[in-house]
PDB file of N, CA and C in Angstrom:
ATOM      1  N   UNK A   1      -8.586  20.254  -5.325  1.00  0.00           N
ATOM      2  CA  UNK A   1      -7.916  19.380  -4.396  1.00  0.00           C
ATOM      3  C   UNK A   1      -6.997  20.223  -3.541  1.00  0.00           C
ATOM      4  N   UNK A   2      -7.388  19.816  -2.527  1.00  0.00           N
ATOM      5  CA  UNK A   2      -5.853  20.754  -0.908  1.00  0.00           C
ATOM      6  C   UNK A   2      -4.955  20.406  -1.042  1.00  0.00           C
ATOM      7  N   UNK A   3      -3.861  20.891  -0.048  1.00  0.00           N
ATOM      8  CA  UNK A   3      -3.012  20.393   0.080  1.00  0.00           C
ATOM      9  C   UNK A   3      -3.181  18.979   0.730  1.00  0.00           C
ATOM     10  N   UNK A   4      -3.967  19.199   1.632  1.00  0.00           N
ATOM     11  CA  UNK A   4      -4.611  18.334   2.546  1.00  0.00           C
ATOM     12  C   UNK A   4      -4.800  16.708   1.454  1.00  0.00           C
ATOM     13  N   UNK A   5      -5.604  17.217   0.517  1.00  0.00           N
ATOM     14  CA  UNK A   5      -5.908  16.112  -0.299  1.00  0.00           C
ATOM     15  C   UNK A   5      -4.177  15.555  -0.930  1.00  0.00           C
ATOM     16  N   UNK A   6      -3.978  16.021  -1.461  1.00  0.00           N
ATOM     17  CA  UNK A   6      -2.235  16.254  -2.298  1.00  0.00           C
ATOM     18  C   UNK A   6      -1.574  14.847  -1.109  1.00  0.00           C
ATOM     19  N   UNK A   7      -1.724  15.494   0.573  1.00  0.00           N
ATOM     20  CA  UNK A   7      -0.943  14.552   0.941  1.00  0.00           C
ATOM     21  C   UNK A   7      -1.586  13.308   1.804  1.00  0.00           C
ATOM     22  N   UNK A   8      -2.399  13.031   0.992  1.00  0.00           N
ATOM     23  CA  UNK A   8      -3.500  11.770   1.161  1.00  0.00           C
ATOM     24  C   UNK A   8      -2.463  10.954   0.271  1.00  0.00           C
ATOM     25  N   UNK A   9      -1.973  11.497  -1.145  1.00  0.00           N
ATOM     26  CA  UNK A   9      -1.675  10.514  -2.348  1.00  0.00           C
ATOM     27  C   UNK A   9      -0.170  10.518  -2.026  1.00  0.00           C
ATOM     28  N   UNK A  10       0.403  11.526  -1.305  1.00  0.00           N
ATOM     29  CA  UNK A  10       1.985  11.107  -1.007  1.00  0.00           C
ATOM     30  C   UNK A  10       2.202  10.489   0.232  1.00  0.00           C
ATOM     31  N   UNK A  11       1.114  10.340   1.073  1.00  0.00           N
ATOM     32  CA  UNK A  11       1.335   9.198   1.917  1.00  0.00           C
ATOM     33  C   UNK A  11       0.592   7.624   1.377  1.00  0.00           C
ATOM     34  N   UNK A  12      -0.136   7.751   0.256  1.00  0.00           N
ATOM     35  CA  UNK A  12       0.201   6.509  -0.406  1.00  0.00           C
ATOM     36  C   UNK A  12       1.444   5.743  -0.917  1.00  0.00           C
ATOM     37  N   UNK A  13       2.187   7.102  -1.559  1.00  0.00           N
ATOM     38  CA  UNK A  13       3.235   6.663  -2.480  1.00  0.00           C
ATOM     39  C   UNK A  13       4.403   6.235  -1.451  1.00  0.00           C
ATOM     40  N   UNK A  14       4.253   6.682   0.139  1.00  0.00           N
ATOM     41  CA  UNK A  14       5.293   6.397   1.139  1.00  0.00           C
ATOM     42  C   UNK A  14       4.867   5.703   1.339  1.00  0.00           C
ATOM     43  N   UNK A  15       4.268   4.859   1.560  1.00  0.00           N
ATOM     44  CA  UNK A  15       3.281   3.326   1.668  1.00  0.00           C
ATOM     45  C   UNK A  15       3.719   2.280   0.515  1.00  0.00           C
ATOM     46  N   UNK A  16       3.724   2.594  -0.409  1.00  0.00           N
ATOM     47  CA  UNK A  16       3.684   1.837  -1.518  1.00  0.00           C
ATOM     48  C   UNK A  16       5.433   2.023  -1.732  1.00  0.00           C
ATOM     49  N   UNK A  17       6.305   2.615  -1.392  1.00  0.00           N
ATOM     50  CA  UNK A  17       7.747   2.835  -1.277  1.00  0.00           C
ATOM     51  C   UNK A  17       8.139   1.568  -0.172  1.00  0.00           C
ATOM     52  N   UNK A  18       7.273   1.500   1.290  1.00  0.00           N
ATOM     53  CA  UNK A  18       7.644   0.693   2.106  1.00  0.00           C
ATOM     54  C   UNK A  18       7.394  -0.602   2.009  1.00  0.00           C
ATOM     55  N   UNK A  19       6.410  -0.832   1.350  1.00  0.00           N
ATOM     56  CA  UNK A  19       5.971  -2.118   1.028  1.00  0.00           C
ATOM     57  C   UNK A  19       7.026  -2.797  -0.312  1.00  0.00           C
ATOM     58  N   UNK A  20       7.208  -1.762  -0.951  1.00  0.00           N
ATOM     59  CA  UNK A  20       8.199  -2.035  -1.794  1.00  0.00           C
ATOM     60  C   UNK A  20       9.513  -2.736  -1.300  1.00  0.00           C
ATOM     61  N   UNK A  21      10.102  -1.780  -0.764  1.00  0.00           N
ATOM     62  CA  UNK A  21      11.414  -2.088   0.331  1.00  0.00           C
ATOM     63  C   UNK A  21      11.345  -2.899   1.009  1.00  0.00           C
ATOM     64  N   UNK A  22      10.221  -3.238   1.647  1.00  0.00           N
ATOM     65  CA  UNK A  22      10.159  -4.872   2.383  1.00  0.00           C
ATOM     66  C   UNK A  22      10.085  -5.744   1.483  1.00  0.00           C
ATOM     67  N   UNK A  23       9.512  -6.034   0.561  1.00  0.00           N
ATOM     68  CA  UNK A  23       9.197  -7.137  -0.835  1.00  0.00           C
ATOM     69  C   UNK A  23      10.835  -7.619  -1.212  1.00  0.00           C
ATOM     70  N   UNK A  24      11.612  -6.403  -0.750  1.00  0.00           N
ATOM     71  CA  UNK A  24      12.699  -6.613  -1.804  1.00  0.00           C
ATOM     72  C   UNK A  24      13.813  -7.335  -0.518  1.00  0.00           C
ATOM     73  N   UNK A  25      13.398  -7.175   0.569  1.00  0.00           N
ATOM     74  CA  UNK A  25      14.120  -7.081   1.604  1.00  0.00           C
ATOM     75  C   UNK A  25      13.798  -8.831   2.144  1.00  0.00           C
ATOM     76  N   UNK A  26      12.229  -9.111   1.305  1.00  0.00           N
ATOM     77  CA  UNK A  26      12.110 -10.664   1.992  1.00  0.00           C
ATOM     78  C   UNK A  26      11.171 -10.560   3.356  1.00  0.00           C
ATOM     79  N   UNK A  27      10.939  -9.168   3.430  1.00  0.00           N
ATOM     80  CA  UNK A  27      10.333  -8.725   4.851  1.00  0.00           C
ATOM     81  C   UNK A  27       8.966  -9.066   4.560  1.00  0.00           C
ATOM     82  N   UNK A  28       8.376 -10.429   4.636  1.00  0.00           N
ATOM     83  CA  UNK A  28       7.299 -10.401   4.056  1.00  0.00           C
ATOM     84  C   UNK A  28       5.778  -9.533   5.293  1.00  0.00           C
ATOM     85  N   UNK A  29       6.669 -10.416   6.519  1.00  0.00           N
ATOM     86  CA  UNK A  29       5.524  -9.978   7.358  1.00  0.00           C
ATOM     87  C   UNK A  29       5.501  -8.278   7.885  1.00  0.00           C
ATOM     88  N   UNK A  30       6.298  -7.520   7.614  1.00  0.00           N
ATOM     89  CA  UNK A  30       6.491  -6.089   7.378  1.00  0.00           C
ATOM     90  C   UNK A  30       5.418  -5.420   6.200  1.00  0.00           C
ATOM     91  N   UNK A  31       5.531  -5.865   5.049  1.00  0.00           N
ATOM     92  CA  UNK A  31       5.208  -6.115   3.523  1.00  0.00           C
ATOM     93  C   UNK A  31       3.652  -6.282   3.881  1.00  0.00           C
ATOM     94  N   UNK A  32       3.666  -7.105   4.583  1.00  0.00           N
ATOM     95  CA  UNK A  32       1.798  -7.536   4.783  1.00  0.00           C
ATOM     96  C   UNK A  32       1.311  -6.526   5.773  1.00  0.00           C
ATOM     97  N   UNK A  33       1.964  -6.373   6.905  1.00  0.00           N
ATOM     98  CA  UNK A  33       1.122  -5.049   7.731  1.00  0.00           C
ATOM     99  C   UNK A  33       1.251  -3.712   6.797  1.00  0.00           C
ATOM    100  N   UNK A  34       2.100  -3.090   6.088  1.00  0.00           N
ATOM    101  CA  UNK A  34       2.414  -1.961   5.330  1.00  0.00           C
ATOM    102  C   UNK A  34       1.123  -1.972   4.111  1.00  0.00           C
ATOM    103  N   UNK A  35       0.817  -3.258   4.059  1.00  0.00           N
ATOM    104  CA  UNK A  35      -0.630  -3.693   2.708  1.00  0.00           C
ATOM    105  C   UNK A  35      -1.535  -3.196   3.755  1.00  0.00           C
ATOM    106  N   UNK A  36      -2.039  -3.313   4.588  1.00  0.00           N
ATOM    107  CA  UNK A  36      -2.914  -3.251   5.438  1.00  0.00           C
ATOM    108  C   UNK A  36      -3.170  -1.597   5.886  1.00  0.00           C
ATOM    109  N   UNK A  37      -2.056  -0.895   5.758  1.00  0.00           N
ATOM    110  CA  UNK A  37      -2.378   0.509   5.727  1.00  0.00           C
ATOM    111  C   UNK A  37      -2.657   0.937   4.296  1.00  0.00           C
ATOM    112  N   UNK A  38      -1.885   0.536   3.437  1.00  0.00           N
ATOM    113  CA  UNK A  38      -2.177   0.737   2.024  1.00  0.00           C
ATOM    114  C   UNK A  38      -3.817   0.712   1.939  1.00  0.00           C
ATOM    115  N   UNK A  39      -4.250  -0.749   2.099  1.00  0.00           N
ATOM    116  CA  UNK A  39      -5.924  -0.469   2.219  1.00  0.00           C
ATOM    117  C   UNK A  39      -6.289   0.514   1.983  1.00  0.00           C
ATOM    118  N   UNK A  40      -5.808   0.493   3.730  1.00  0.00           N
ATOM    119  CA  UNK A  40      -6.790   1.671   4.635  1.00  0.00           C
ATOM    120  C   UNK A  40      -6.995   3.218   3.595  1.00  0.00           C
ATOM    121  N   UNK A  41      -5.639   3.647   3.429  1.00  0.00           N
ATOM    122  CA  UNK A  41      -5.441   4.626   2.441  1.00  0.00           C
ATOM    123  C   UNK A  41      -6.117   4.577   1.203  1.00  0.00           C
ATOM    124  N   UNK A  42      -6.308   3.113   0.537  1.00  0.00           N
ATOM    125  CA  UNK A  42      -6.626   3.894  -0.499  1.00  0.00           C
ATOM    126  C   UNK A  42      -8.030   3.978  -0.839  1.00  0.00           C
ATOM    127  N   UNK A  43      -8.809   3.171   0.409  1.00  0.00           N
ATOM    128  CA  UNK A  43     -10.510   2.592   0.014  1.00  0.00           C
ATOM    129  C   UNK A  43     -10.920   4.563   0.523  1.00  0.00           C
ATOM    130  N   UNK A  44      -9.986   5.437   0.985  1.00  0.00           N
ATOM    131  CA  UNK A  44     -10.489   6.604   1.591  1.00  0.00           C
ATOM    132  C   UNK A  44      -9.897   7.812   1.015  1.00  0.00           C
ATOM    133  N   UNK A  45      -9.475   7.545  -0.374  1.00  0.00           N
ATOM    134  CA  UNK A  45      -8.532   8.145  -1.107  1.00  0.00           C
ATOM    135  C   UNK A  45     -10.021   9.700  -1.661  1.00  0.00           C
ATOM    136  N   UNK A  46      -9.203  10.823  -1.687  1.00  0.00           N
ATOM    137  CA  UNK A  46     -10.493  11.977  -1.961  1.00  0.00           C
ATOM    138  C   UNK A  46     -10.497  11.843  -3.959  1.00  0.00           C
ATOM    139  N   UNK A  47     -11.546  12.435  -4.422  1.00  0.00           N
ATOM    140  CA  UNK A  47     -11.646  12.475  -5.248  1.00  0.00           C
ATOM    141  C   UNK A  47     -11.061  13.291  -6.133  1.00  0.00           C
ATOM    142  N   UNK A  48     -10.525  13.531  -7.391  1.00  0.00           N
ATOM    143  CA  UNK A  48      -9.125  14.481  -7.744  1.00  0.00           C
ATOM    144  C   UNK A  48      -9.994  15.299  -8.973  1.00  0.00           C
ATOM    145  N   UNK A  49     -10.162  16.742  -8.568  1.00  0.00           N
ATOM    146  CA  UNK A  49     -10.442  17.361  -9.164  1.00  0.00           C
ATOM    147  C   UNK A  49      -9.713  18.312 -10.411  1.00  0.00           C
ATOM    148  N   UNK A  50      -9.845  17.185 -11.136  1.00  0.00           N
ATOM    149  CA  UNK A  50      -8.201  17.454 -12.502  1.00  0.00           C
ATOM    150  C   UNK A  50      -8.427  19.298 -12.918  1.00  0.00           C
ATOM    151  N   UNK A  51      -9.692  19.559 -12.870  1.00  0.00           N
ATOM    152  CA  UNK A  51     -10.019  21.075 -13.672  1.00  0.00           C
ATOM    153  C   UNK A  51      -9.713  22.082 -12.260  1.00  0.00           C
ATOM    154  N   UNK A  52      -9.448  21.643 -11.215  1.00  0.00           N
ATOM    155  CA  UNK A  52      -9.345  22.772 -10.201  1.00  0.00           C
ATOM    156  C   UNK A  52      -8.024  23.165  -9.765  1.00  0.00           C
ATOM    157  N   UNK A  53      -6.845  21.730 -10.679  1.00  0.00           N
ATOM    158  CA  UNK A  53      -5.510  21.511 -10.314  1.00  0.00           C
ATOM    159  C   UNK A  53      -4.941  22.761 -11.104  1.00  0.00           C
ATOM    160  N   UNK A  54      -3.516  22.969 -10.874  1.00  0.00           N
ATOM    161  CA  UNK A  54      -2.845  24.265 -11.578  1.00  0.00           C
ATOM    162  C   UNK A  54      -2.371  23.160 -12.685  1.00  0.00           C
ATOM    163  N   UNK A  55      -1.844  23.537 -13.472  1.00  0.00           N
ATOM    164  CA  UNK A  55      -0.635  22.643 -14.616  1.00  0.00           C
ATOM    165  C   UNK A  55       0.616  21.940 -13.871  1.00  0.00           C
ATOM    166  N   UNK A  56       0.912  23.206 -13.000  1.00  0.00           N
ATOM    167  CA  UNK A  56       2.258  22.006 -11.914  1.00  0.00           C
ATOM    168  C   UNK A  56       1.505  20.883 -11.269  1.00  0.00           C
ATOM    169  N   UNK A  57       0.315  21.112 -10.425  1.00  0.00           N
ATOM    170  CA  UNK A  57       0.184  20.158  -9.317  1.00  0.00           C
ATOM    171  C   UNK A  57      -0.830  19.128 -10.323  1.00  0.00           C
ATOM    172  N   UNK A  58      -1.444  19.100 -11.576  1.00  0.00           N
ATOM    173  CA  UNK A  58      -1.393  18.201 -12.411  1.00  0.00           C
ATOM    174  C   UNK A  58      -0.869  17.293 -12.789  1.00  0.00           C
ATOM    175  N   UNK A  59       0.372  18.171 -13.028  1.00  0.00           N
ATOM    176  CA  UNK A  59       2.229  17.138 -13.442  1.00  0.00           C
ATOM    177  C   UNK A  59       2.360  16.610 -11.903  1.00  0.00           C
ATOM    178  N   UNK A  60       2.498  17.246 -10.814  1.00  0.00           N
ATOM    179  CA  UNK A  60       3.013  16.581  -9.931  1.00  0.00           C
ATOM    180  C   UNK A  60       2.034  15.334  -9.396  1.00  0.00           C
ATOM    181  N   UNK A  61       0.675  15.503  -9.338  1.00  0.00           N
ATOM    182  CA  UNK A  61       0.117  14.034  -9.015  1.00  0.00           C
ATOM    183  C   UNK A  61       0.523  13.439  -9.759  1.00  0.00           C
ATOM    184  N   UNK A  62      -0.136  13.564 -11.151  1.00  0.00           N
ATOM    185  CA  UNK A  62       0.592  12.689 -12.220  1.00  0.00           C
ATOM    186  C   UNK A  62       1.632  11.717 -12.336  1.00  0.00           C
ATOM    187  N   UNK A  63       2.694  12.205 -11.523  1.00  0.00           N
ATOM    188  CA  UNK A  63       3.914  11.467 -11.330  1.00  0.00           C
ATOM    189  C   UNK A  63       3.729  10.740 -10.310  1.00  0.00           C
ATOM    190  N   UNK A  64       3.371  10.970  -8.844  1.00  0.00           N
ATOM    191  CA  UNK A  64       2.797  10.671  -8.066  1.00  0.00           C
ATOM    192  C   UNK A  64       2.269   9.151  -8.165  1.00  0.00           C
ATOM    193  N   UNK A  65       1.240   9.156  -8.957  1.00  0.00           N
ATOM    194  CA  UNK A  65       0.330   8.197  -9.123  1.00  0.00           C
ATOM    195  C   UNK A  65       1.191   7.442  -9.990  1.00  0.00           C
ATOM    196  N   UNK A  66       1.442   7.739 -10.925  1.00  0.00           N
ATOM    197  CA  UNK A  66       2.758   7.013 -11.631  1.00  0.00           C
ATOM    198  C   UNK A  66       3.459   5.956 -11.027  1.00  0.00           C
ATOM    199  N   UNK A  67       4.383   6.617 -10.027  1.00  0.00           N
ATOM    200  CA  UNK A  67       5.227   5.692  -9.510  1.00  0.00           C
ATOM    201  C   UNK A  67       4.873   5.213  -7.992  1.00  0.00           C
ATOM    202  N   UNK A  68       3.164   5.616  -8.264  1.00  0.00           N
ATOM    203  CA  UNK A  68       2.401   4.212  -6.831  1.00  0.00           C
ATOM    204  C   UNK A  68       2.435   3.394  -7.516  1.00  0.00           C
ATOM    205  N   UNK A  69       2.046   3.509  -9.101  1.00  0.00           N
ATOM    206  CA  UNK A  69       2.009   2.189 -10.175  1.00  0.00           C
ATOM    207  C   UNK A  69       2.620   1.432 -10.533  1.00  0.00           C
ATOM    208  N   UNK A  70       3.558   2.012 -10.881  1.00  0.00           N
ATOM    209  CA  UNK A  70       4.951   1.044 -10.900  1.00  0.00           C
ATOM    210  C   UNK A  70       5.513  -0.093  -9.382  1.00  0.00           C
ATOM    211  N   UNK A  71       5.281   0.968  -8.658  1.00  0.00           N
ATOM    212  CA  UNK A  71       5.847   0.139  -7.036  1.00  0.00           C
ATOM    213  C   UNK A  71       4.869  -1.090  -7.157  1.00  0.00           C
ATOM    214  N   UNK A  72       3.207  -0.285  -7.537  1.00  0.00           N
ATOM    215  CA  UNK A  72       2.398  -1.839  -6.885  1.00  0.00           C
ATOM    216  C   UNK A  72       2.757  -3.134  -8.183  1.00  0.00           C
ATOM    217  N   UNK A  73       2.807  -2.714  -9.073  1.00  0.00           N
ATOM    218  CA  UNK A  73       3.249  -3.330 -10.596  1.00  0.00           C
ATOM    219  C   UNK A  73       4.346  -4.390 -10.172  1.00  0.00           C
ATOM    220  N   UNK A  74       5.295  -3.702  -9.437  1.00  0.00           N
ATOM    221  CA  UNK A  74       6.583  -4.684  -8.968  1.00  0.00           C
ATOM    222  C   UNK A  74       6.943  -5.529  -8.115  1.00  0.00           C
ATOM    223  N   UNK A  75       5.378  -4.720  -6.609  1.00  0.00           N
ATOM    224  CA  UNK A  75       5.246  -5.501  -6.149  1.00  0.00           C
ATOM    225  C   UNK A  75       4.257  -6.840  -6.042  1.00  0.00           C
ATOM    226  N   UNK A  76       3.204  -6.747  -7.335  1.00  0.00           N
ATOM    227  CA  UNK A  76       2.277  -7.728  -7.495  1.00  0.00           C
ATOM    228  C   UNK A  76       3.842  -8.430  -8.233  1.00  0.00           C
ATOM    229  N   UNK A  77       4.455  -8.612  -9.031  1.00  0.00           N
ATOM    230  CA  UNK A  77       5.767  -9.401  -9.616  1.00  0.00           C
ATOM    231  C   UNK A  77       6.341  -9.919  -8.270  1.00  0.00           C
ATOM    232  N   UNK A  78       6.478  -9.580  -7.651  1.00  0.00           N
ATOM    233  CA  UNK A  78       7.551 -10.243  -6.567  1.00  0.00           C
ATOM    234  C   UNK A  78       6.278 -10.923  -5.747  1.00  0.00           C
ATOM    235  N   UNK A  79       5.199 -10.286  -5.582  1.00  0.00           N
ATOM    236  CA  UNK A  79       4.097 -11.863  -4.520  1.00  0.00           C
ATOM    237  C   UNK A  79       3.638 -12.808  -5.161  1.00  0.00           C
ATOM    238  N   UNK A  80       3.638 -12.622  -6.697  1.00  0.00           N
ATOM    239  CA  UNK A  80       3.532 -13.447  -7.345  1.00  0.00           C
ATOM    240  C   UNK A  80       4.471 -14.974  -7.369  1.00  0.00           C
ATOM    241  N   UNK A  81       5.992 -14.532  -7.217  1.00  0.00           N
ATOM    242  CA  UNK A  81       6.548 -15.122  -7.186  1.00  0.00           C
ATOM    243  C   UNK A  81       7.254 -15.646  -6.106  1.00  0.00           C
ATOM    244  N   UNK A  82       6.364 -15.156  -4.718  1.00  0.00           N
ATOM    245  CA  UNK A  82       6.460 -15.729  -3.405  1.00  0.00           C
ATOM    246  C   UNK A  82       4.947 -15.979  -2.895  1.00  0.00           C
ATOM    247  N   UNK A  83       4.370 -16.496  -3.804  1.00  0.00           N
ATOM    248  CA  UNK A  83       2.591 -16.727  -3.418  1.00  0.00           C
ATOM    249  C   UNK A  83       2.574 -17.464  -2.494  1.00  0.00           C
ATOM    250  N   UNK A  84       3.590 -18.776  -2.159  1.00  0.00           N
ATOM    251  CA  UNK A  84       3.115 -19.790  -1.403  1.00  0.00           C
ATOM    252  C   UNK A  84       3.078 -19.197   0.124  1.00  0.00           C
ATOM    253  N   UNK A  85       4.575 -18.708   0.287  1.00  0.00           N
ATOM    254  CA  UNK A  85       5.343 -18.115   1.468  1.00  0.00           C
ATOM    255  C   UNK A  85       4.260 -17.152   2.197  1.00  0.00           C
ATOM    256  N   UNK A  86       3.904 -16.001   1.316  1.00  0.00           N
ATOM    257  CA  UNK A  86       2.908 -15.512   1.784  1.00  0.00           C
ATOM    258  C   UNK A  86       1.528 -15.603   1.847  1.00  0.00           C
ATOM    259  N   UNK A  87       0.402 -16.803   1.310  1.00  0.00           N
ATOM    260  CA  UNK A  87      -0.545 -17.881   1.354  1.00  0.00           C
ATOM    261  C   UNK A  87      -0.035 -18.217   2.957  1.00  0.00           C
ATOM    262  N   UNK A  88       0.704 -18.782   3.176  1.00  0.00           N
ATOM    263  CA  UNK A  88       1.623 -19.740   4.932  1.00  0.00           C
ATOM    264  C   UNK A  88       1.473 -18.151   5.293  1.00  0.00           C
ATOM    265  N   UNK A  89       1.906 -17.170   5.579  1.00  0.00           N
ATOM    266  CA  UNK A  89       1.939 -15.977   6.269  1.00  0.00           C
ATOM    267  C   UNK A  89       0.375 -15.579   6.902  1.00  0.00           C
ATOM    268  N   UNK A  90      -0.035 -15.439   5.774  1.00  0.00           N
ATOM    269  CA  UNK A  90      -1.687 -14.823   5.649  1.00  0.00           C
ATOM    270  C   UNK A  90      -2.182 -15.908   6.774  1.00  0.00           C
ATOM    271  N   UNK A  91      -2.448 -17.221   6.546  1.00  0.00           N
ATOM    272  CA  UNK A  91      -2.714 -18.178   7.532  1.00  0.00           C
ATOM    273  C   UNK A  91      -2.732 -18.008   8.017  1.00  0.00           C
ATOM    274  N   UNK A  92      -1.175 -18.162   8.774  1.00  0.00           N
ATOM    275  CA  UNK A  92      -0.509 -18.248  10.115  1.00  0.00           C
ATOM    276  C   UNK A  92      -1.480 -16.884  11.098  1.00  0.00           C
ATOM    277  N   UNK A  93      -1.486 -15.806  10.258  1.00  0.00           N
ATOM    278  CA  UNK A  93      -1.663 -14.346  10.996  1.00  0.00           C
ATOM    279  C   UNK A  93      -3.053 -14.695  10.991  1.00  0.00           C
ATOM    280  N   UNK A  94      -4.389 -15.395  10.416  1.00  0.00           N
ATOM    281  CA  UNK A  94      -5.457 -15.779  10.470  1.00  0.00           C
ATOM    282  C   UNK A  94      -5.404 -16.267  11.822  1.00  0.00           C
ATOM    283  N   UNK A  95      -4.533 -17.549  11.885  1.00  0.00           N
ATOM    284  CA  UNK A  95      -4.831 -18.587  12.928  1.00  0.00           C
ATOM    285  C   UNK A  95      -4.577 -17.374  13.849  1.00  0.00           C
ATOM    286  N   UNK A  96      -3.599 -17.012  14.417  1.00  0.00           N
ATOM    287  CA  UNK A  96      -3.231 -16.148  15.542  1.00  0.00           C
ATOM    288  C   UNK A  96      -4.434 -14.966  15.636  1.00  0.00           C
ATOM    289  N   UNK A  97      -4.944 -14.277  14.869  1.00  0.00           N
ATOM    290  CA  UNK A  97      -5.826 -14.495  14.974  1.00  0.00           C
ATOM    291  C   UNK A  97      -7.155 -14.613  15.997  1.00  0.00           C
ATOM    292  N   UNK A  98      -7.346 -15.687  15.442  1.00  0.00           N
ATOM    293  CA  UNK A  98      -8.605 -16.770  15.799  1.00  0.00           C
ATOM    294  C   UNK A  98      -8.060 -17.180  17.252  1.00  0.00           C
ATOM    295  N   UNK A  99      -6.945 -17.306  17.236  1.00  0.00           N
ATOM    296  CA  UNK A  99      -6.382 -17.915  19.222  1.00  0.00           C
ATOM    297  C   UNK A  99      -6.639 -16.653  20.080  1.00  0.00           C
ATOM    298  N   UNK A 100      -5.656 -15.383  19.380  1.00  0.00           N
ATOM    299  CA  UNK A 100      -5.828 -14.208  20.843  1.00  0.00           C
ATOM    300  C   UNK A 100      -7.584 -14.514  20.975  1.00  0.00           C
ATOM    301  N   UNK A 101      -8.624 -14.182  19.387  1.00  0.00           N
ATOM    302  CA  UNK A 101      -9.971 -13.775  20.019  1.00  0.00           C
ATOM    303  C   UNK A 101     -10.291 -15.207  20.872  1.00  0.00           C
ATOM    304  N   UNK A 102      -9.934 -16.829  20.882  1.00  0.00           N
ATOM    305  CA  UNK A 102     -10.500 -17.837  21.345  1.00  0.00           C
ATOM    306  C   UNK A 102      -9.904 -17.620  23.104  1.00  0.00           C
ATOM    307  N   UNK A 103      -9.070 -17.132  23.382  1.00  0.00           N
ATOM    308  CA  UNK A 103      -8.254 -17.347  24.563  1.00  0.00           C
ATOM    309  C   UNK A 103      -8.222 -15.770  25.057  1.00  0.00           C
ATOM    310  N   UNK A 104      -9.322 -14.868  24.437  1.00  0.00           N
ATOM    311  CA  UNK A 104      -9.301 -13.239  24.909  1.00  0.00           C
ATOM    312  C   UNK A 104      -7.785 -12.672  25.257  1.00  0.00           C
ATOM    313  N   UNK A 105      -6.840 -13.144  24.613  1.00  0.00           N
ATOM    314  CA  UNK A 105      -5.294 -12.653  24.966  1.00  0.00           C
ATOM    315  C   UNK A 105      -5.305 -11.261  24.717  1.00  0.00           C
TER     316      UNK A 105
END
């Protein structure tokens, strides 16, 4: 794995930090575009070649991935417990949406 690769997974974990910070902040519609790069990041995430890593950069993904886990862990706890709010969000950003493509805005 590169460096290159290395900072594929720490611009997850700055992703998963921001989404965090909005969750906590109430920022839902922040929270939902910041998910939307998250995606993006992680459906394109490289594959981690554990036997090619040194022992540090082992430990250091390691941690890495760690505390993407925890963030998403805390933040599935907190949408959980704003499901409806953001269910009405998701919508709303559906409908809008469906108007710019109906009205080519």
């Amino acid at each position: 794995m590169g460096v290159s690769d290395f900072s594929v997974y720490a611009d997850l974990k700055a992703c998963t930090t921001k989404m965090l910070s909005a969750a906590k902040a109430e920022d839902w519609d922040n929270m939902l575009l910041q998910s939307q790069f998250f995606a993006e990041l992680s459906s394109n995430l490289p594959i981690i070649q554990w036997g090619a890593l040194t022992s540090l950069e082992q430990q250091q993904l390691a941690e890495l991935l760690q505390e993407c886990n925890q963030d998403v862990q805390e933040l599935e706890q907190r949408a959980i417990s704003q499901r409806g709010e953001l269910a009405a969000l998701l919508q709303n950003m559906h409908n809008t949406g469906k108007l710019q493509r109906a009205y080519d805005v």
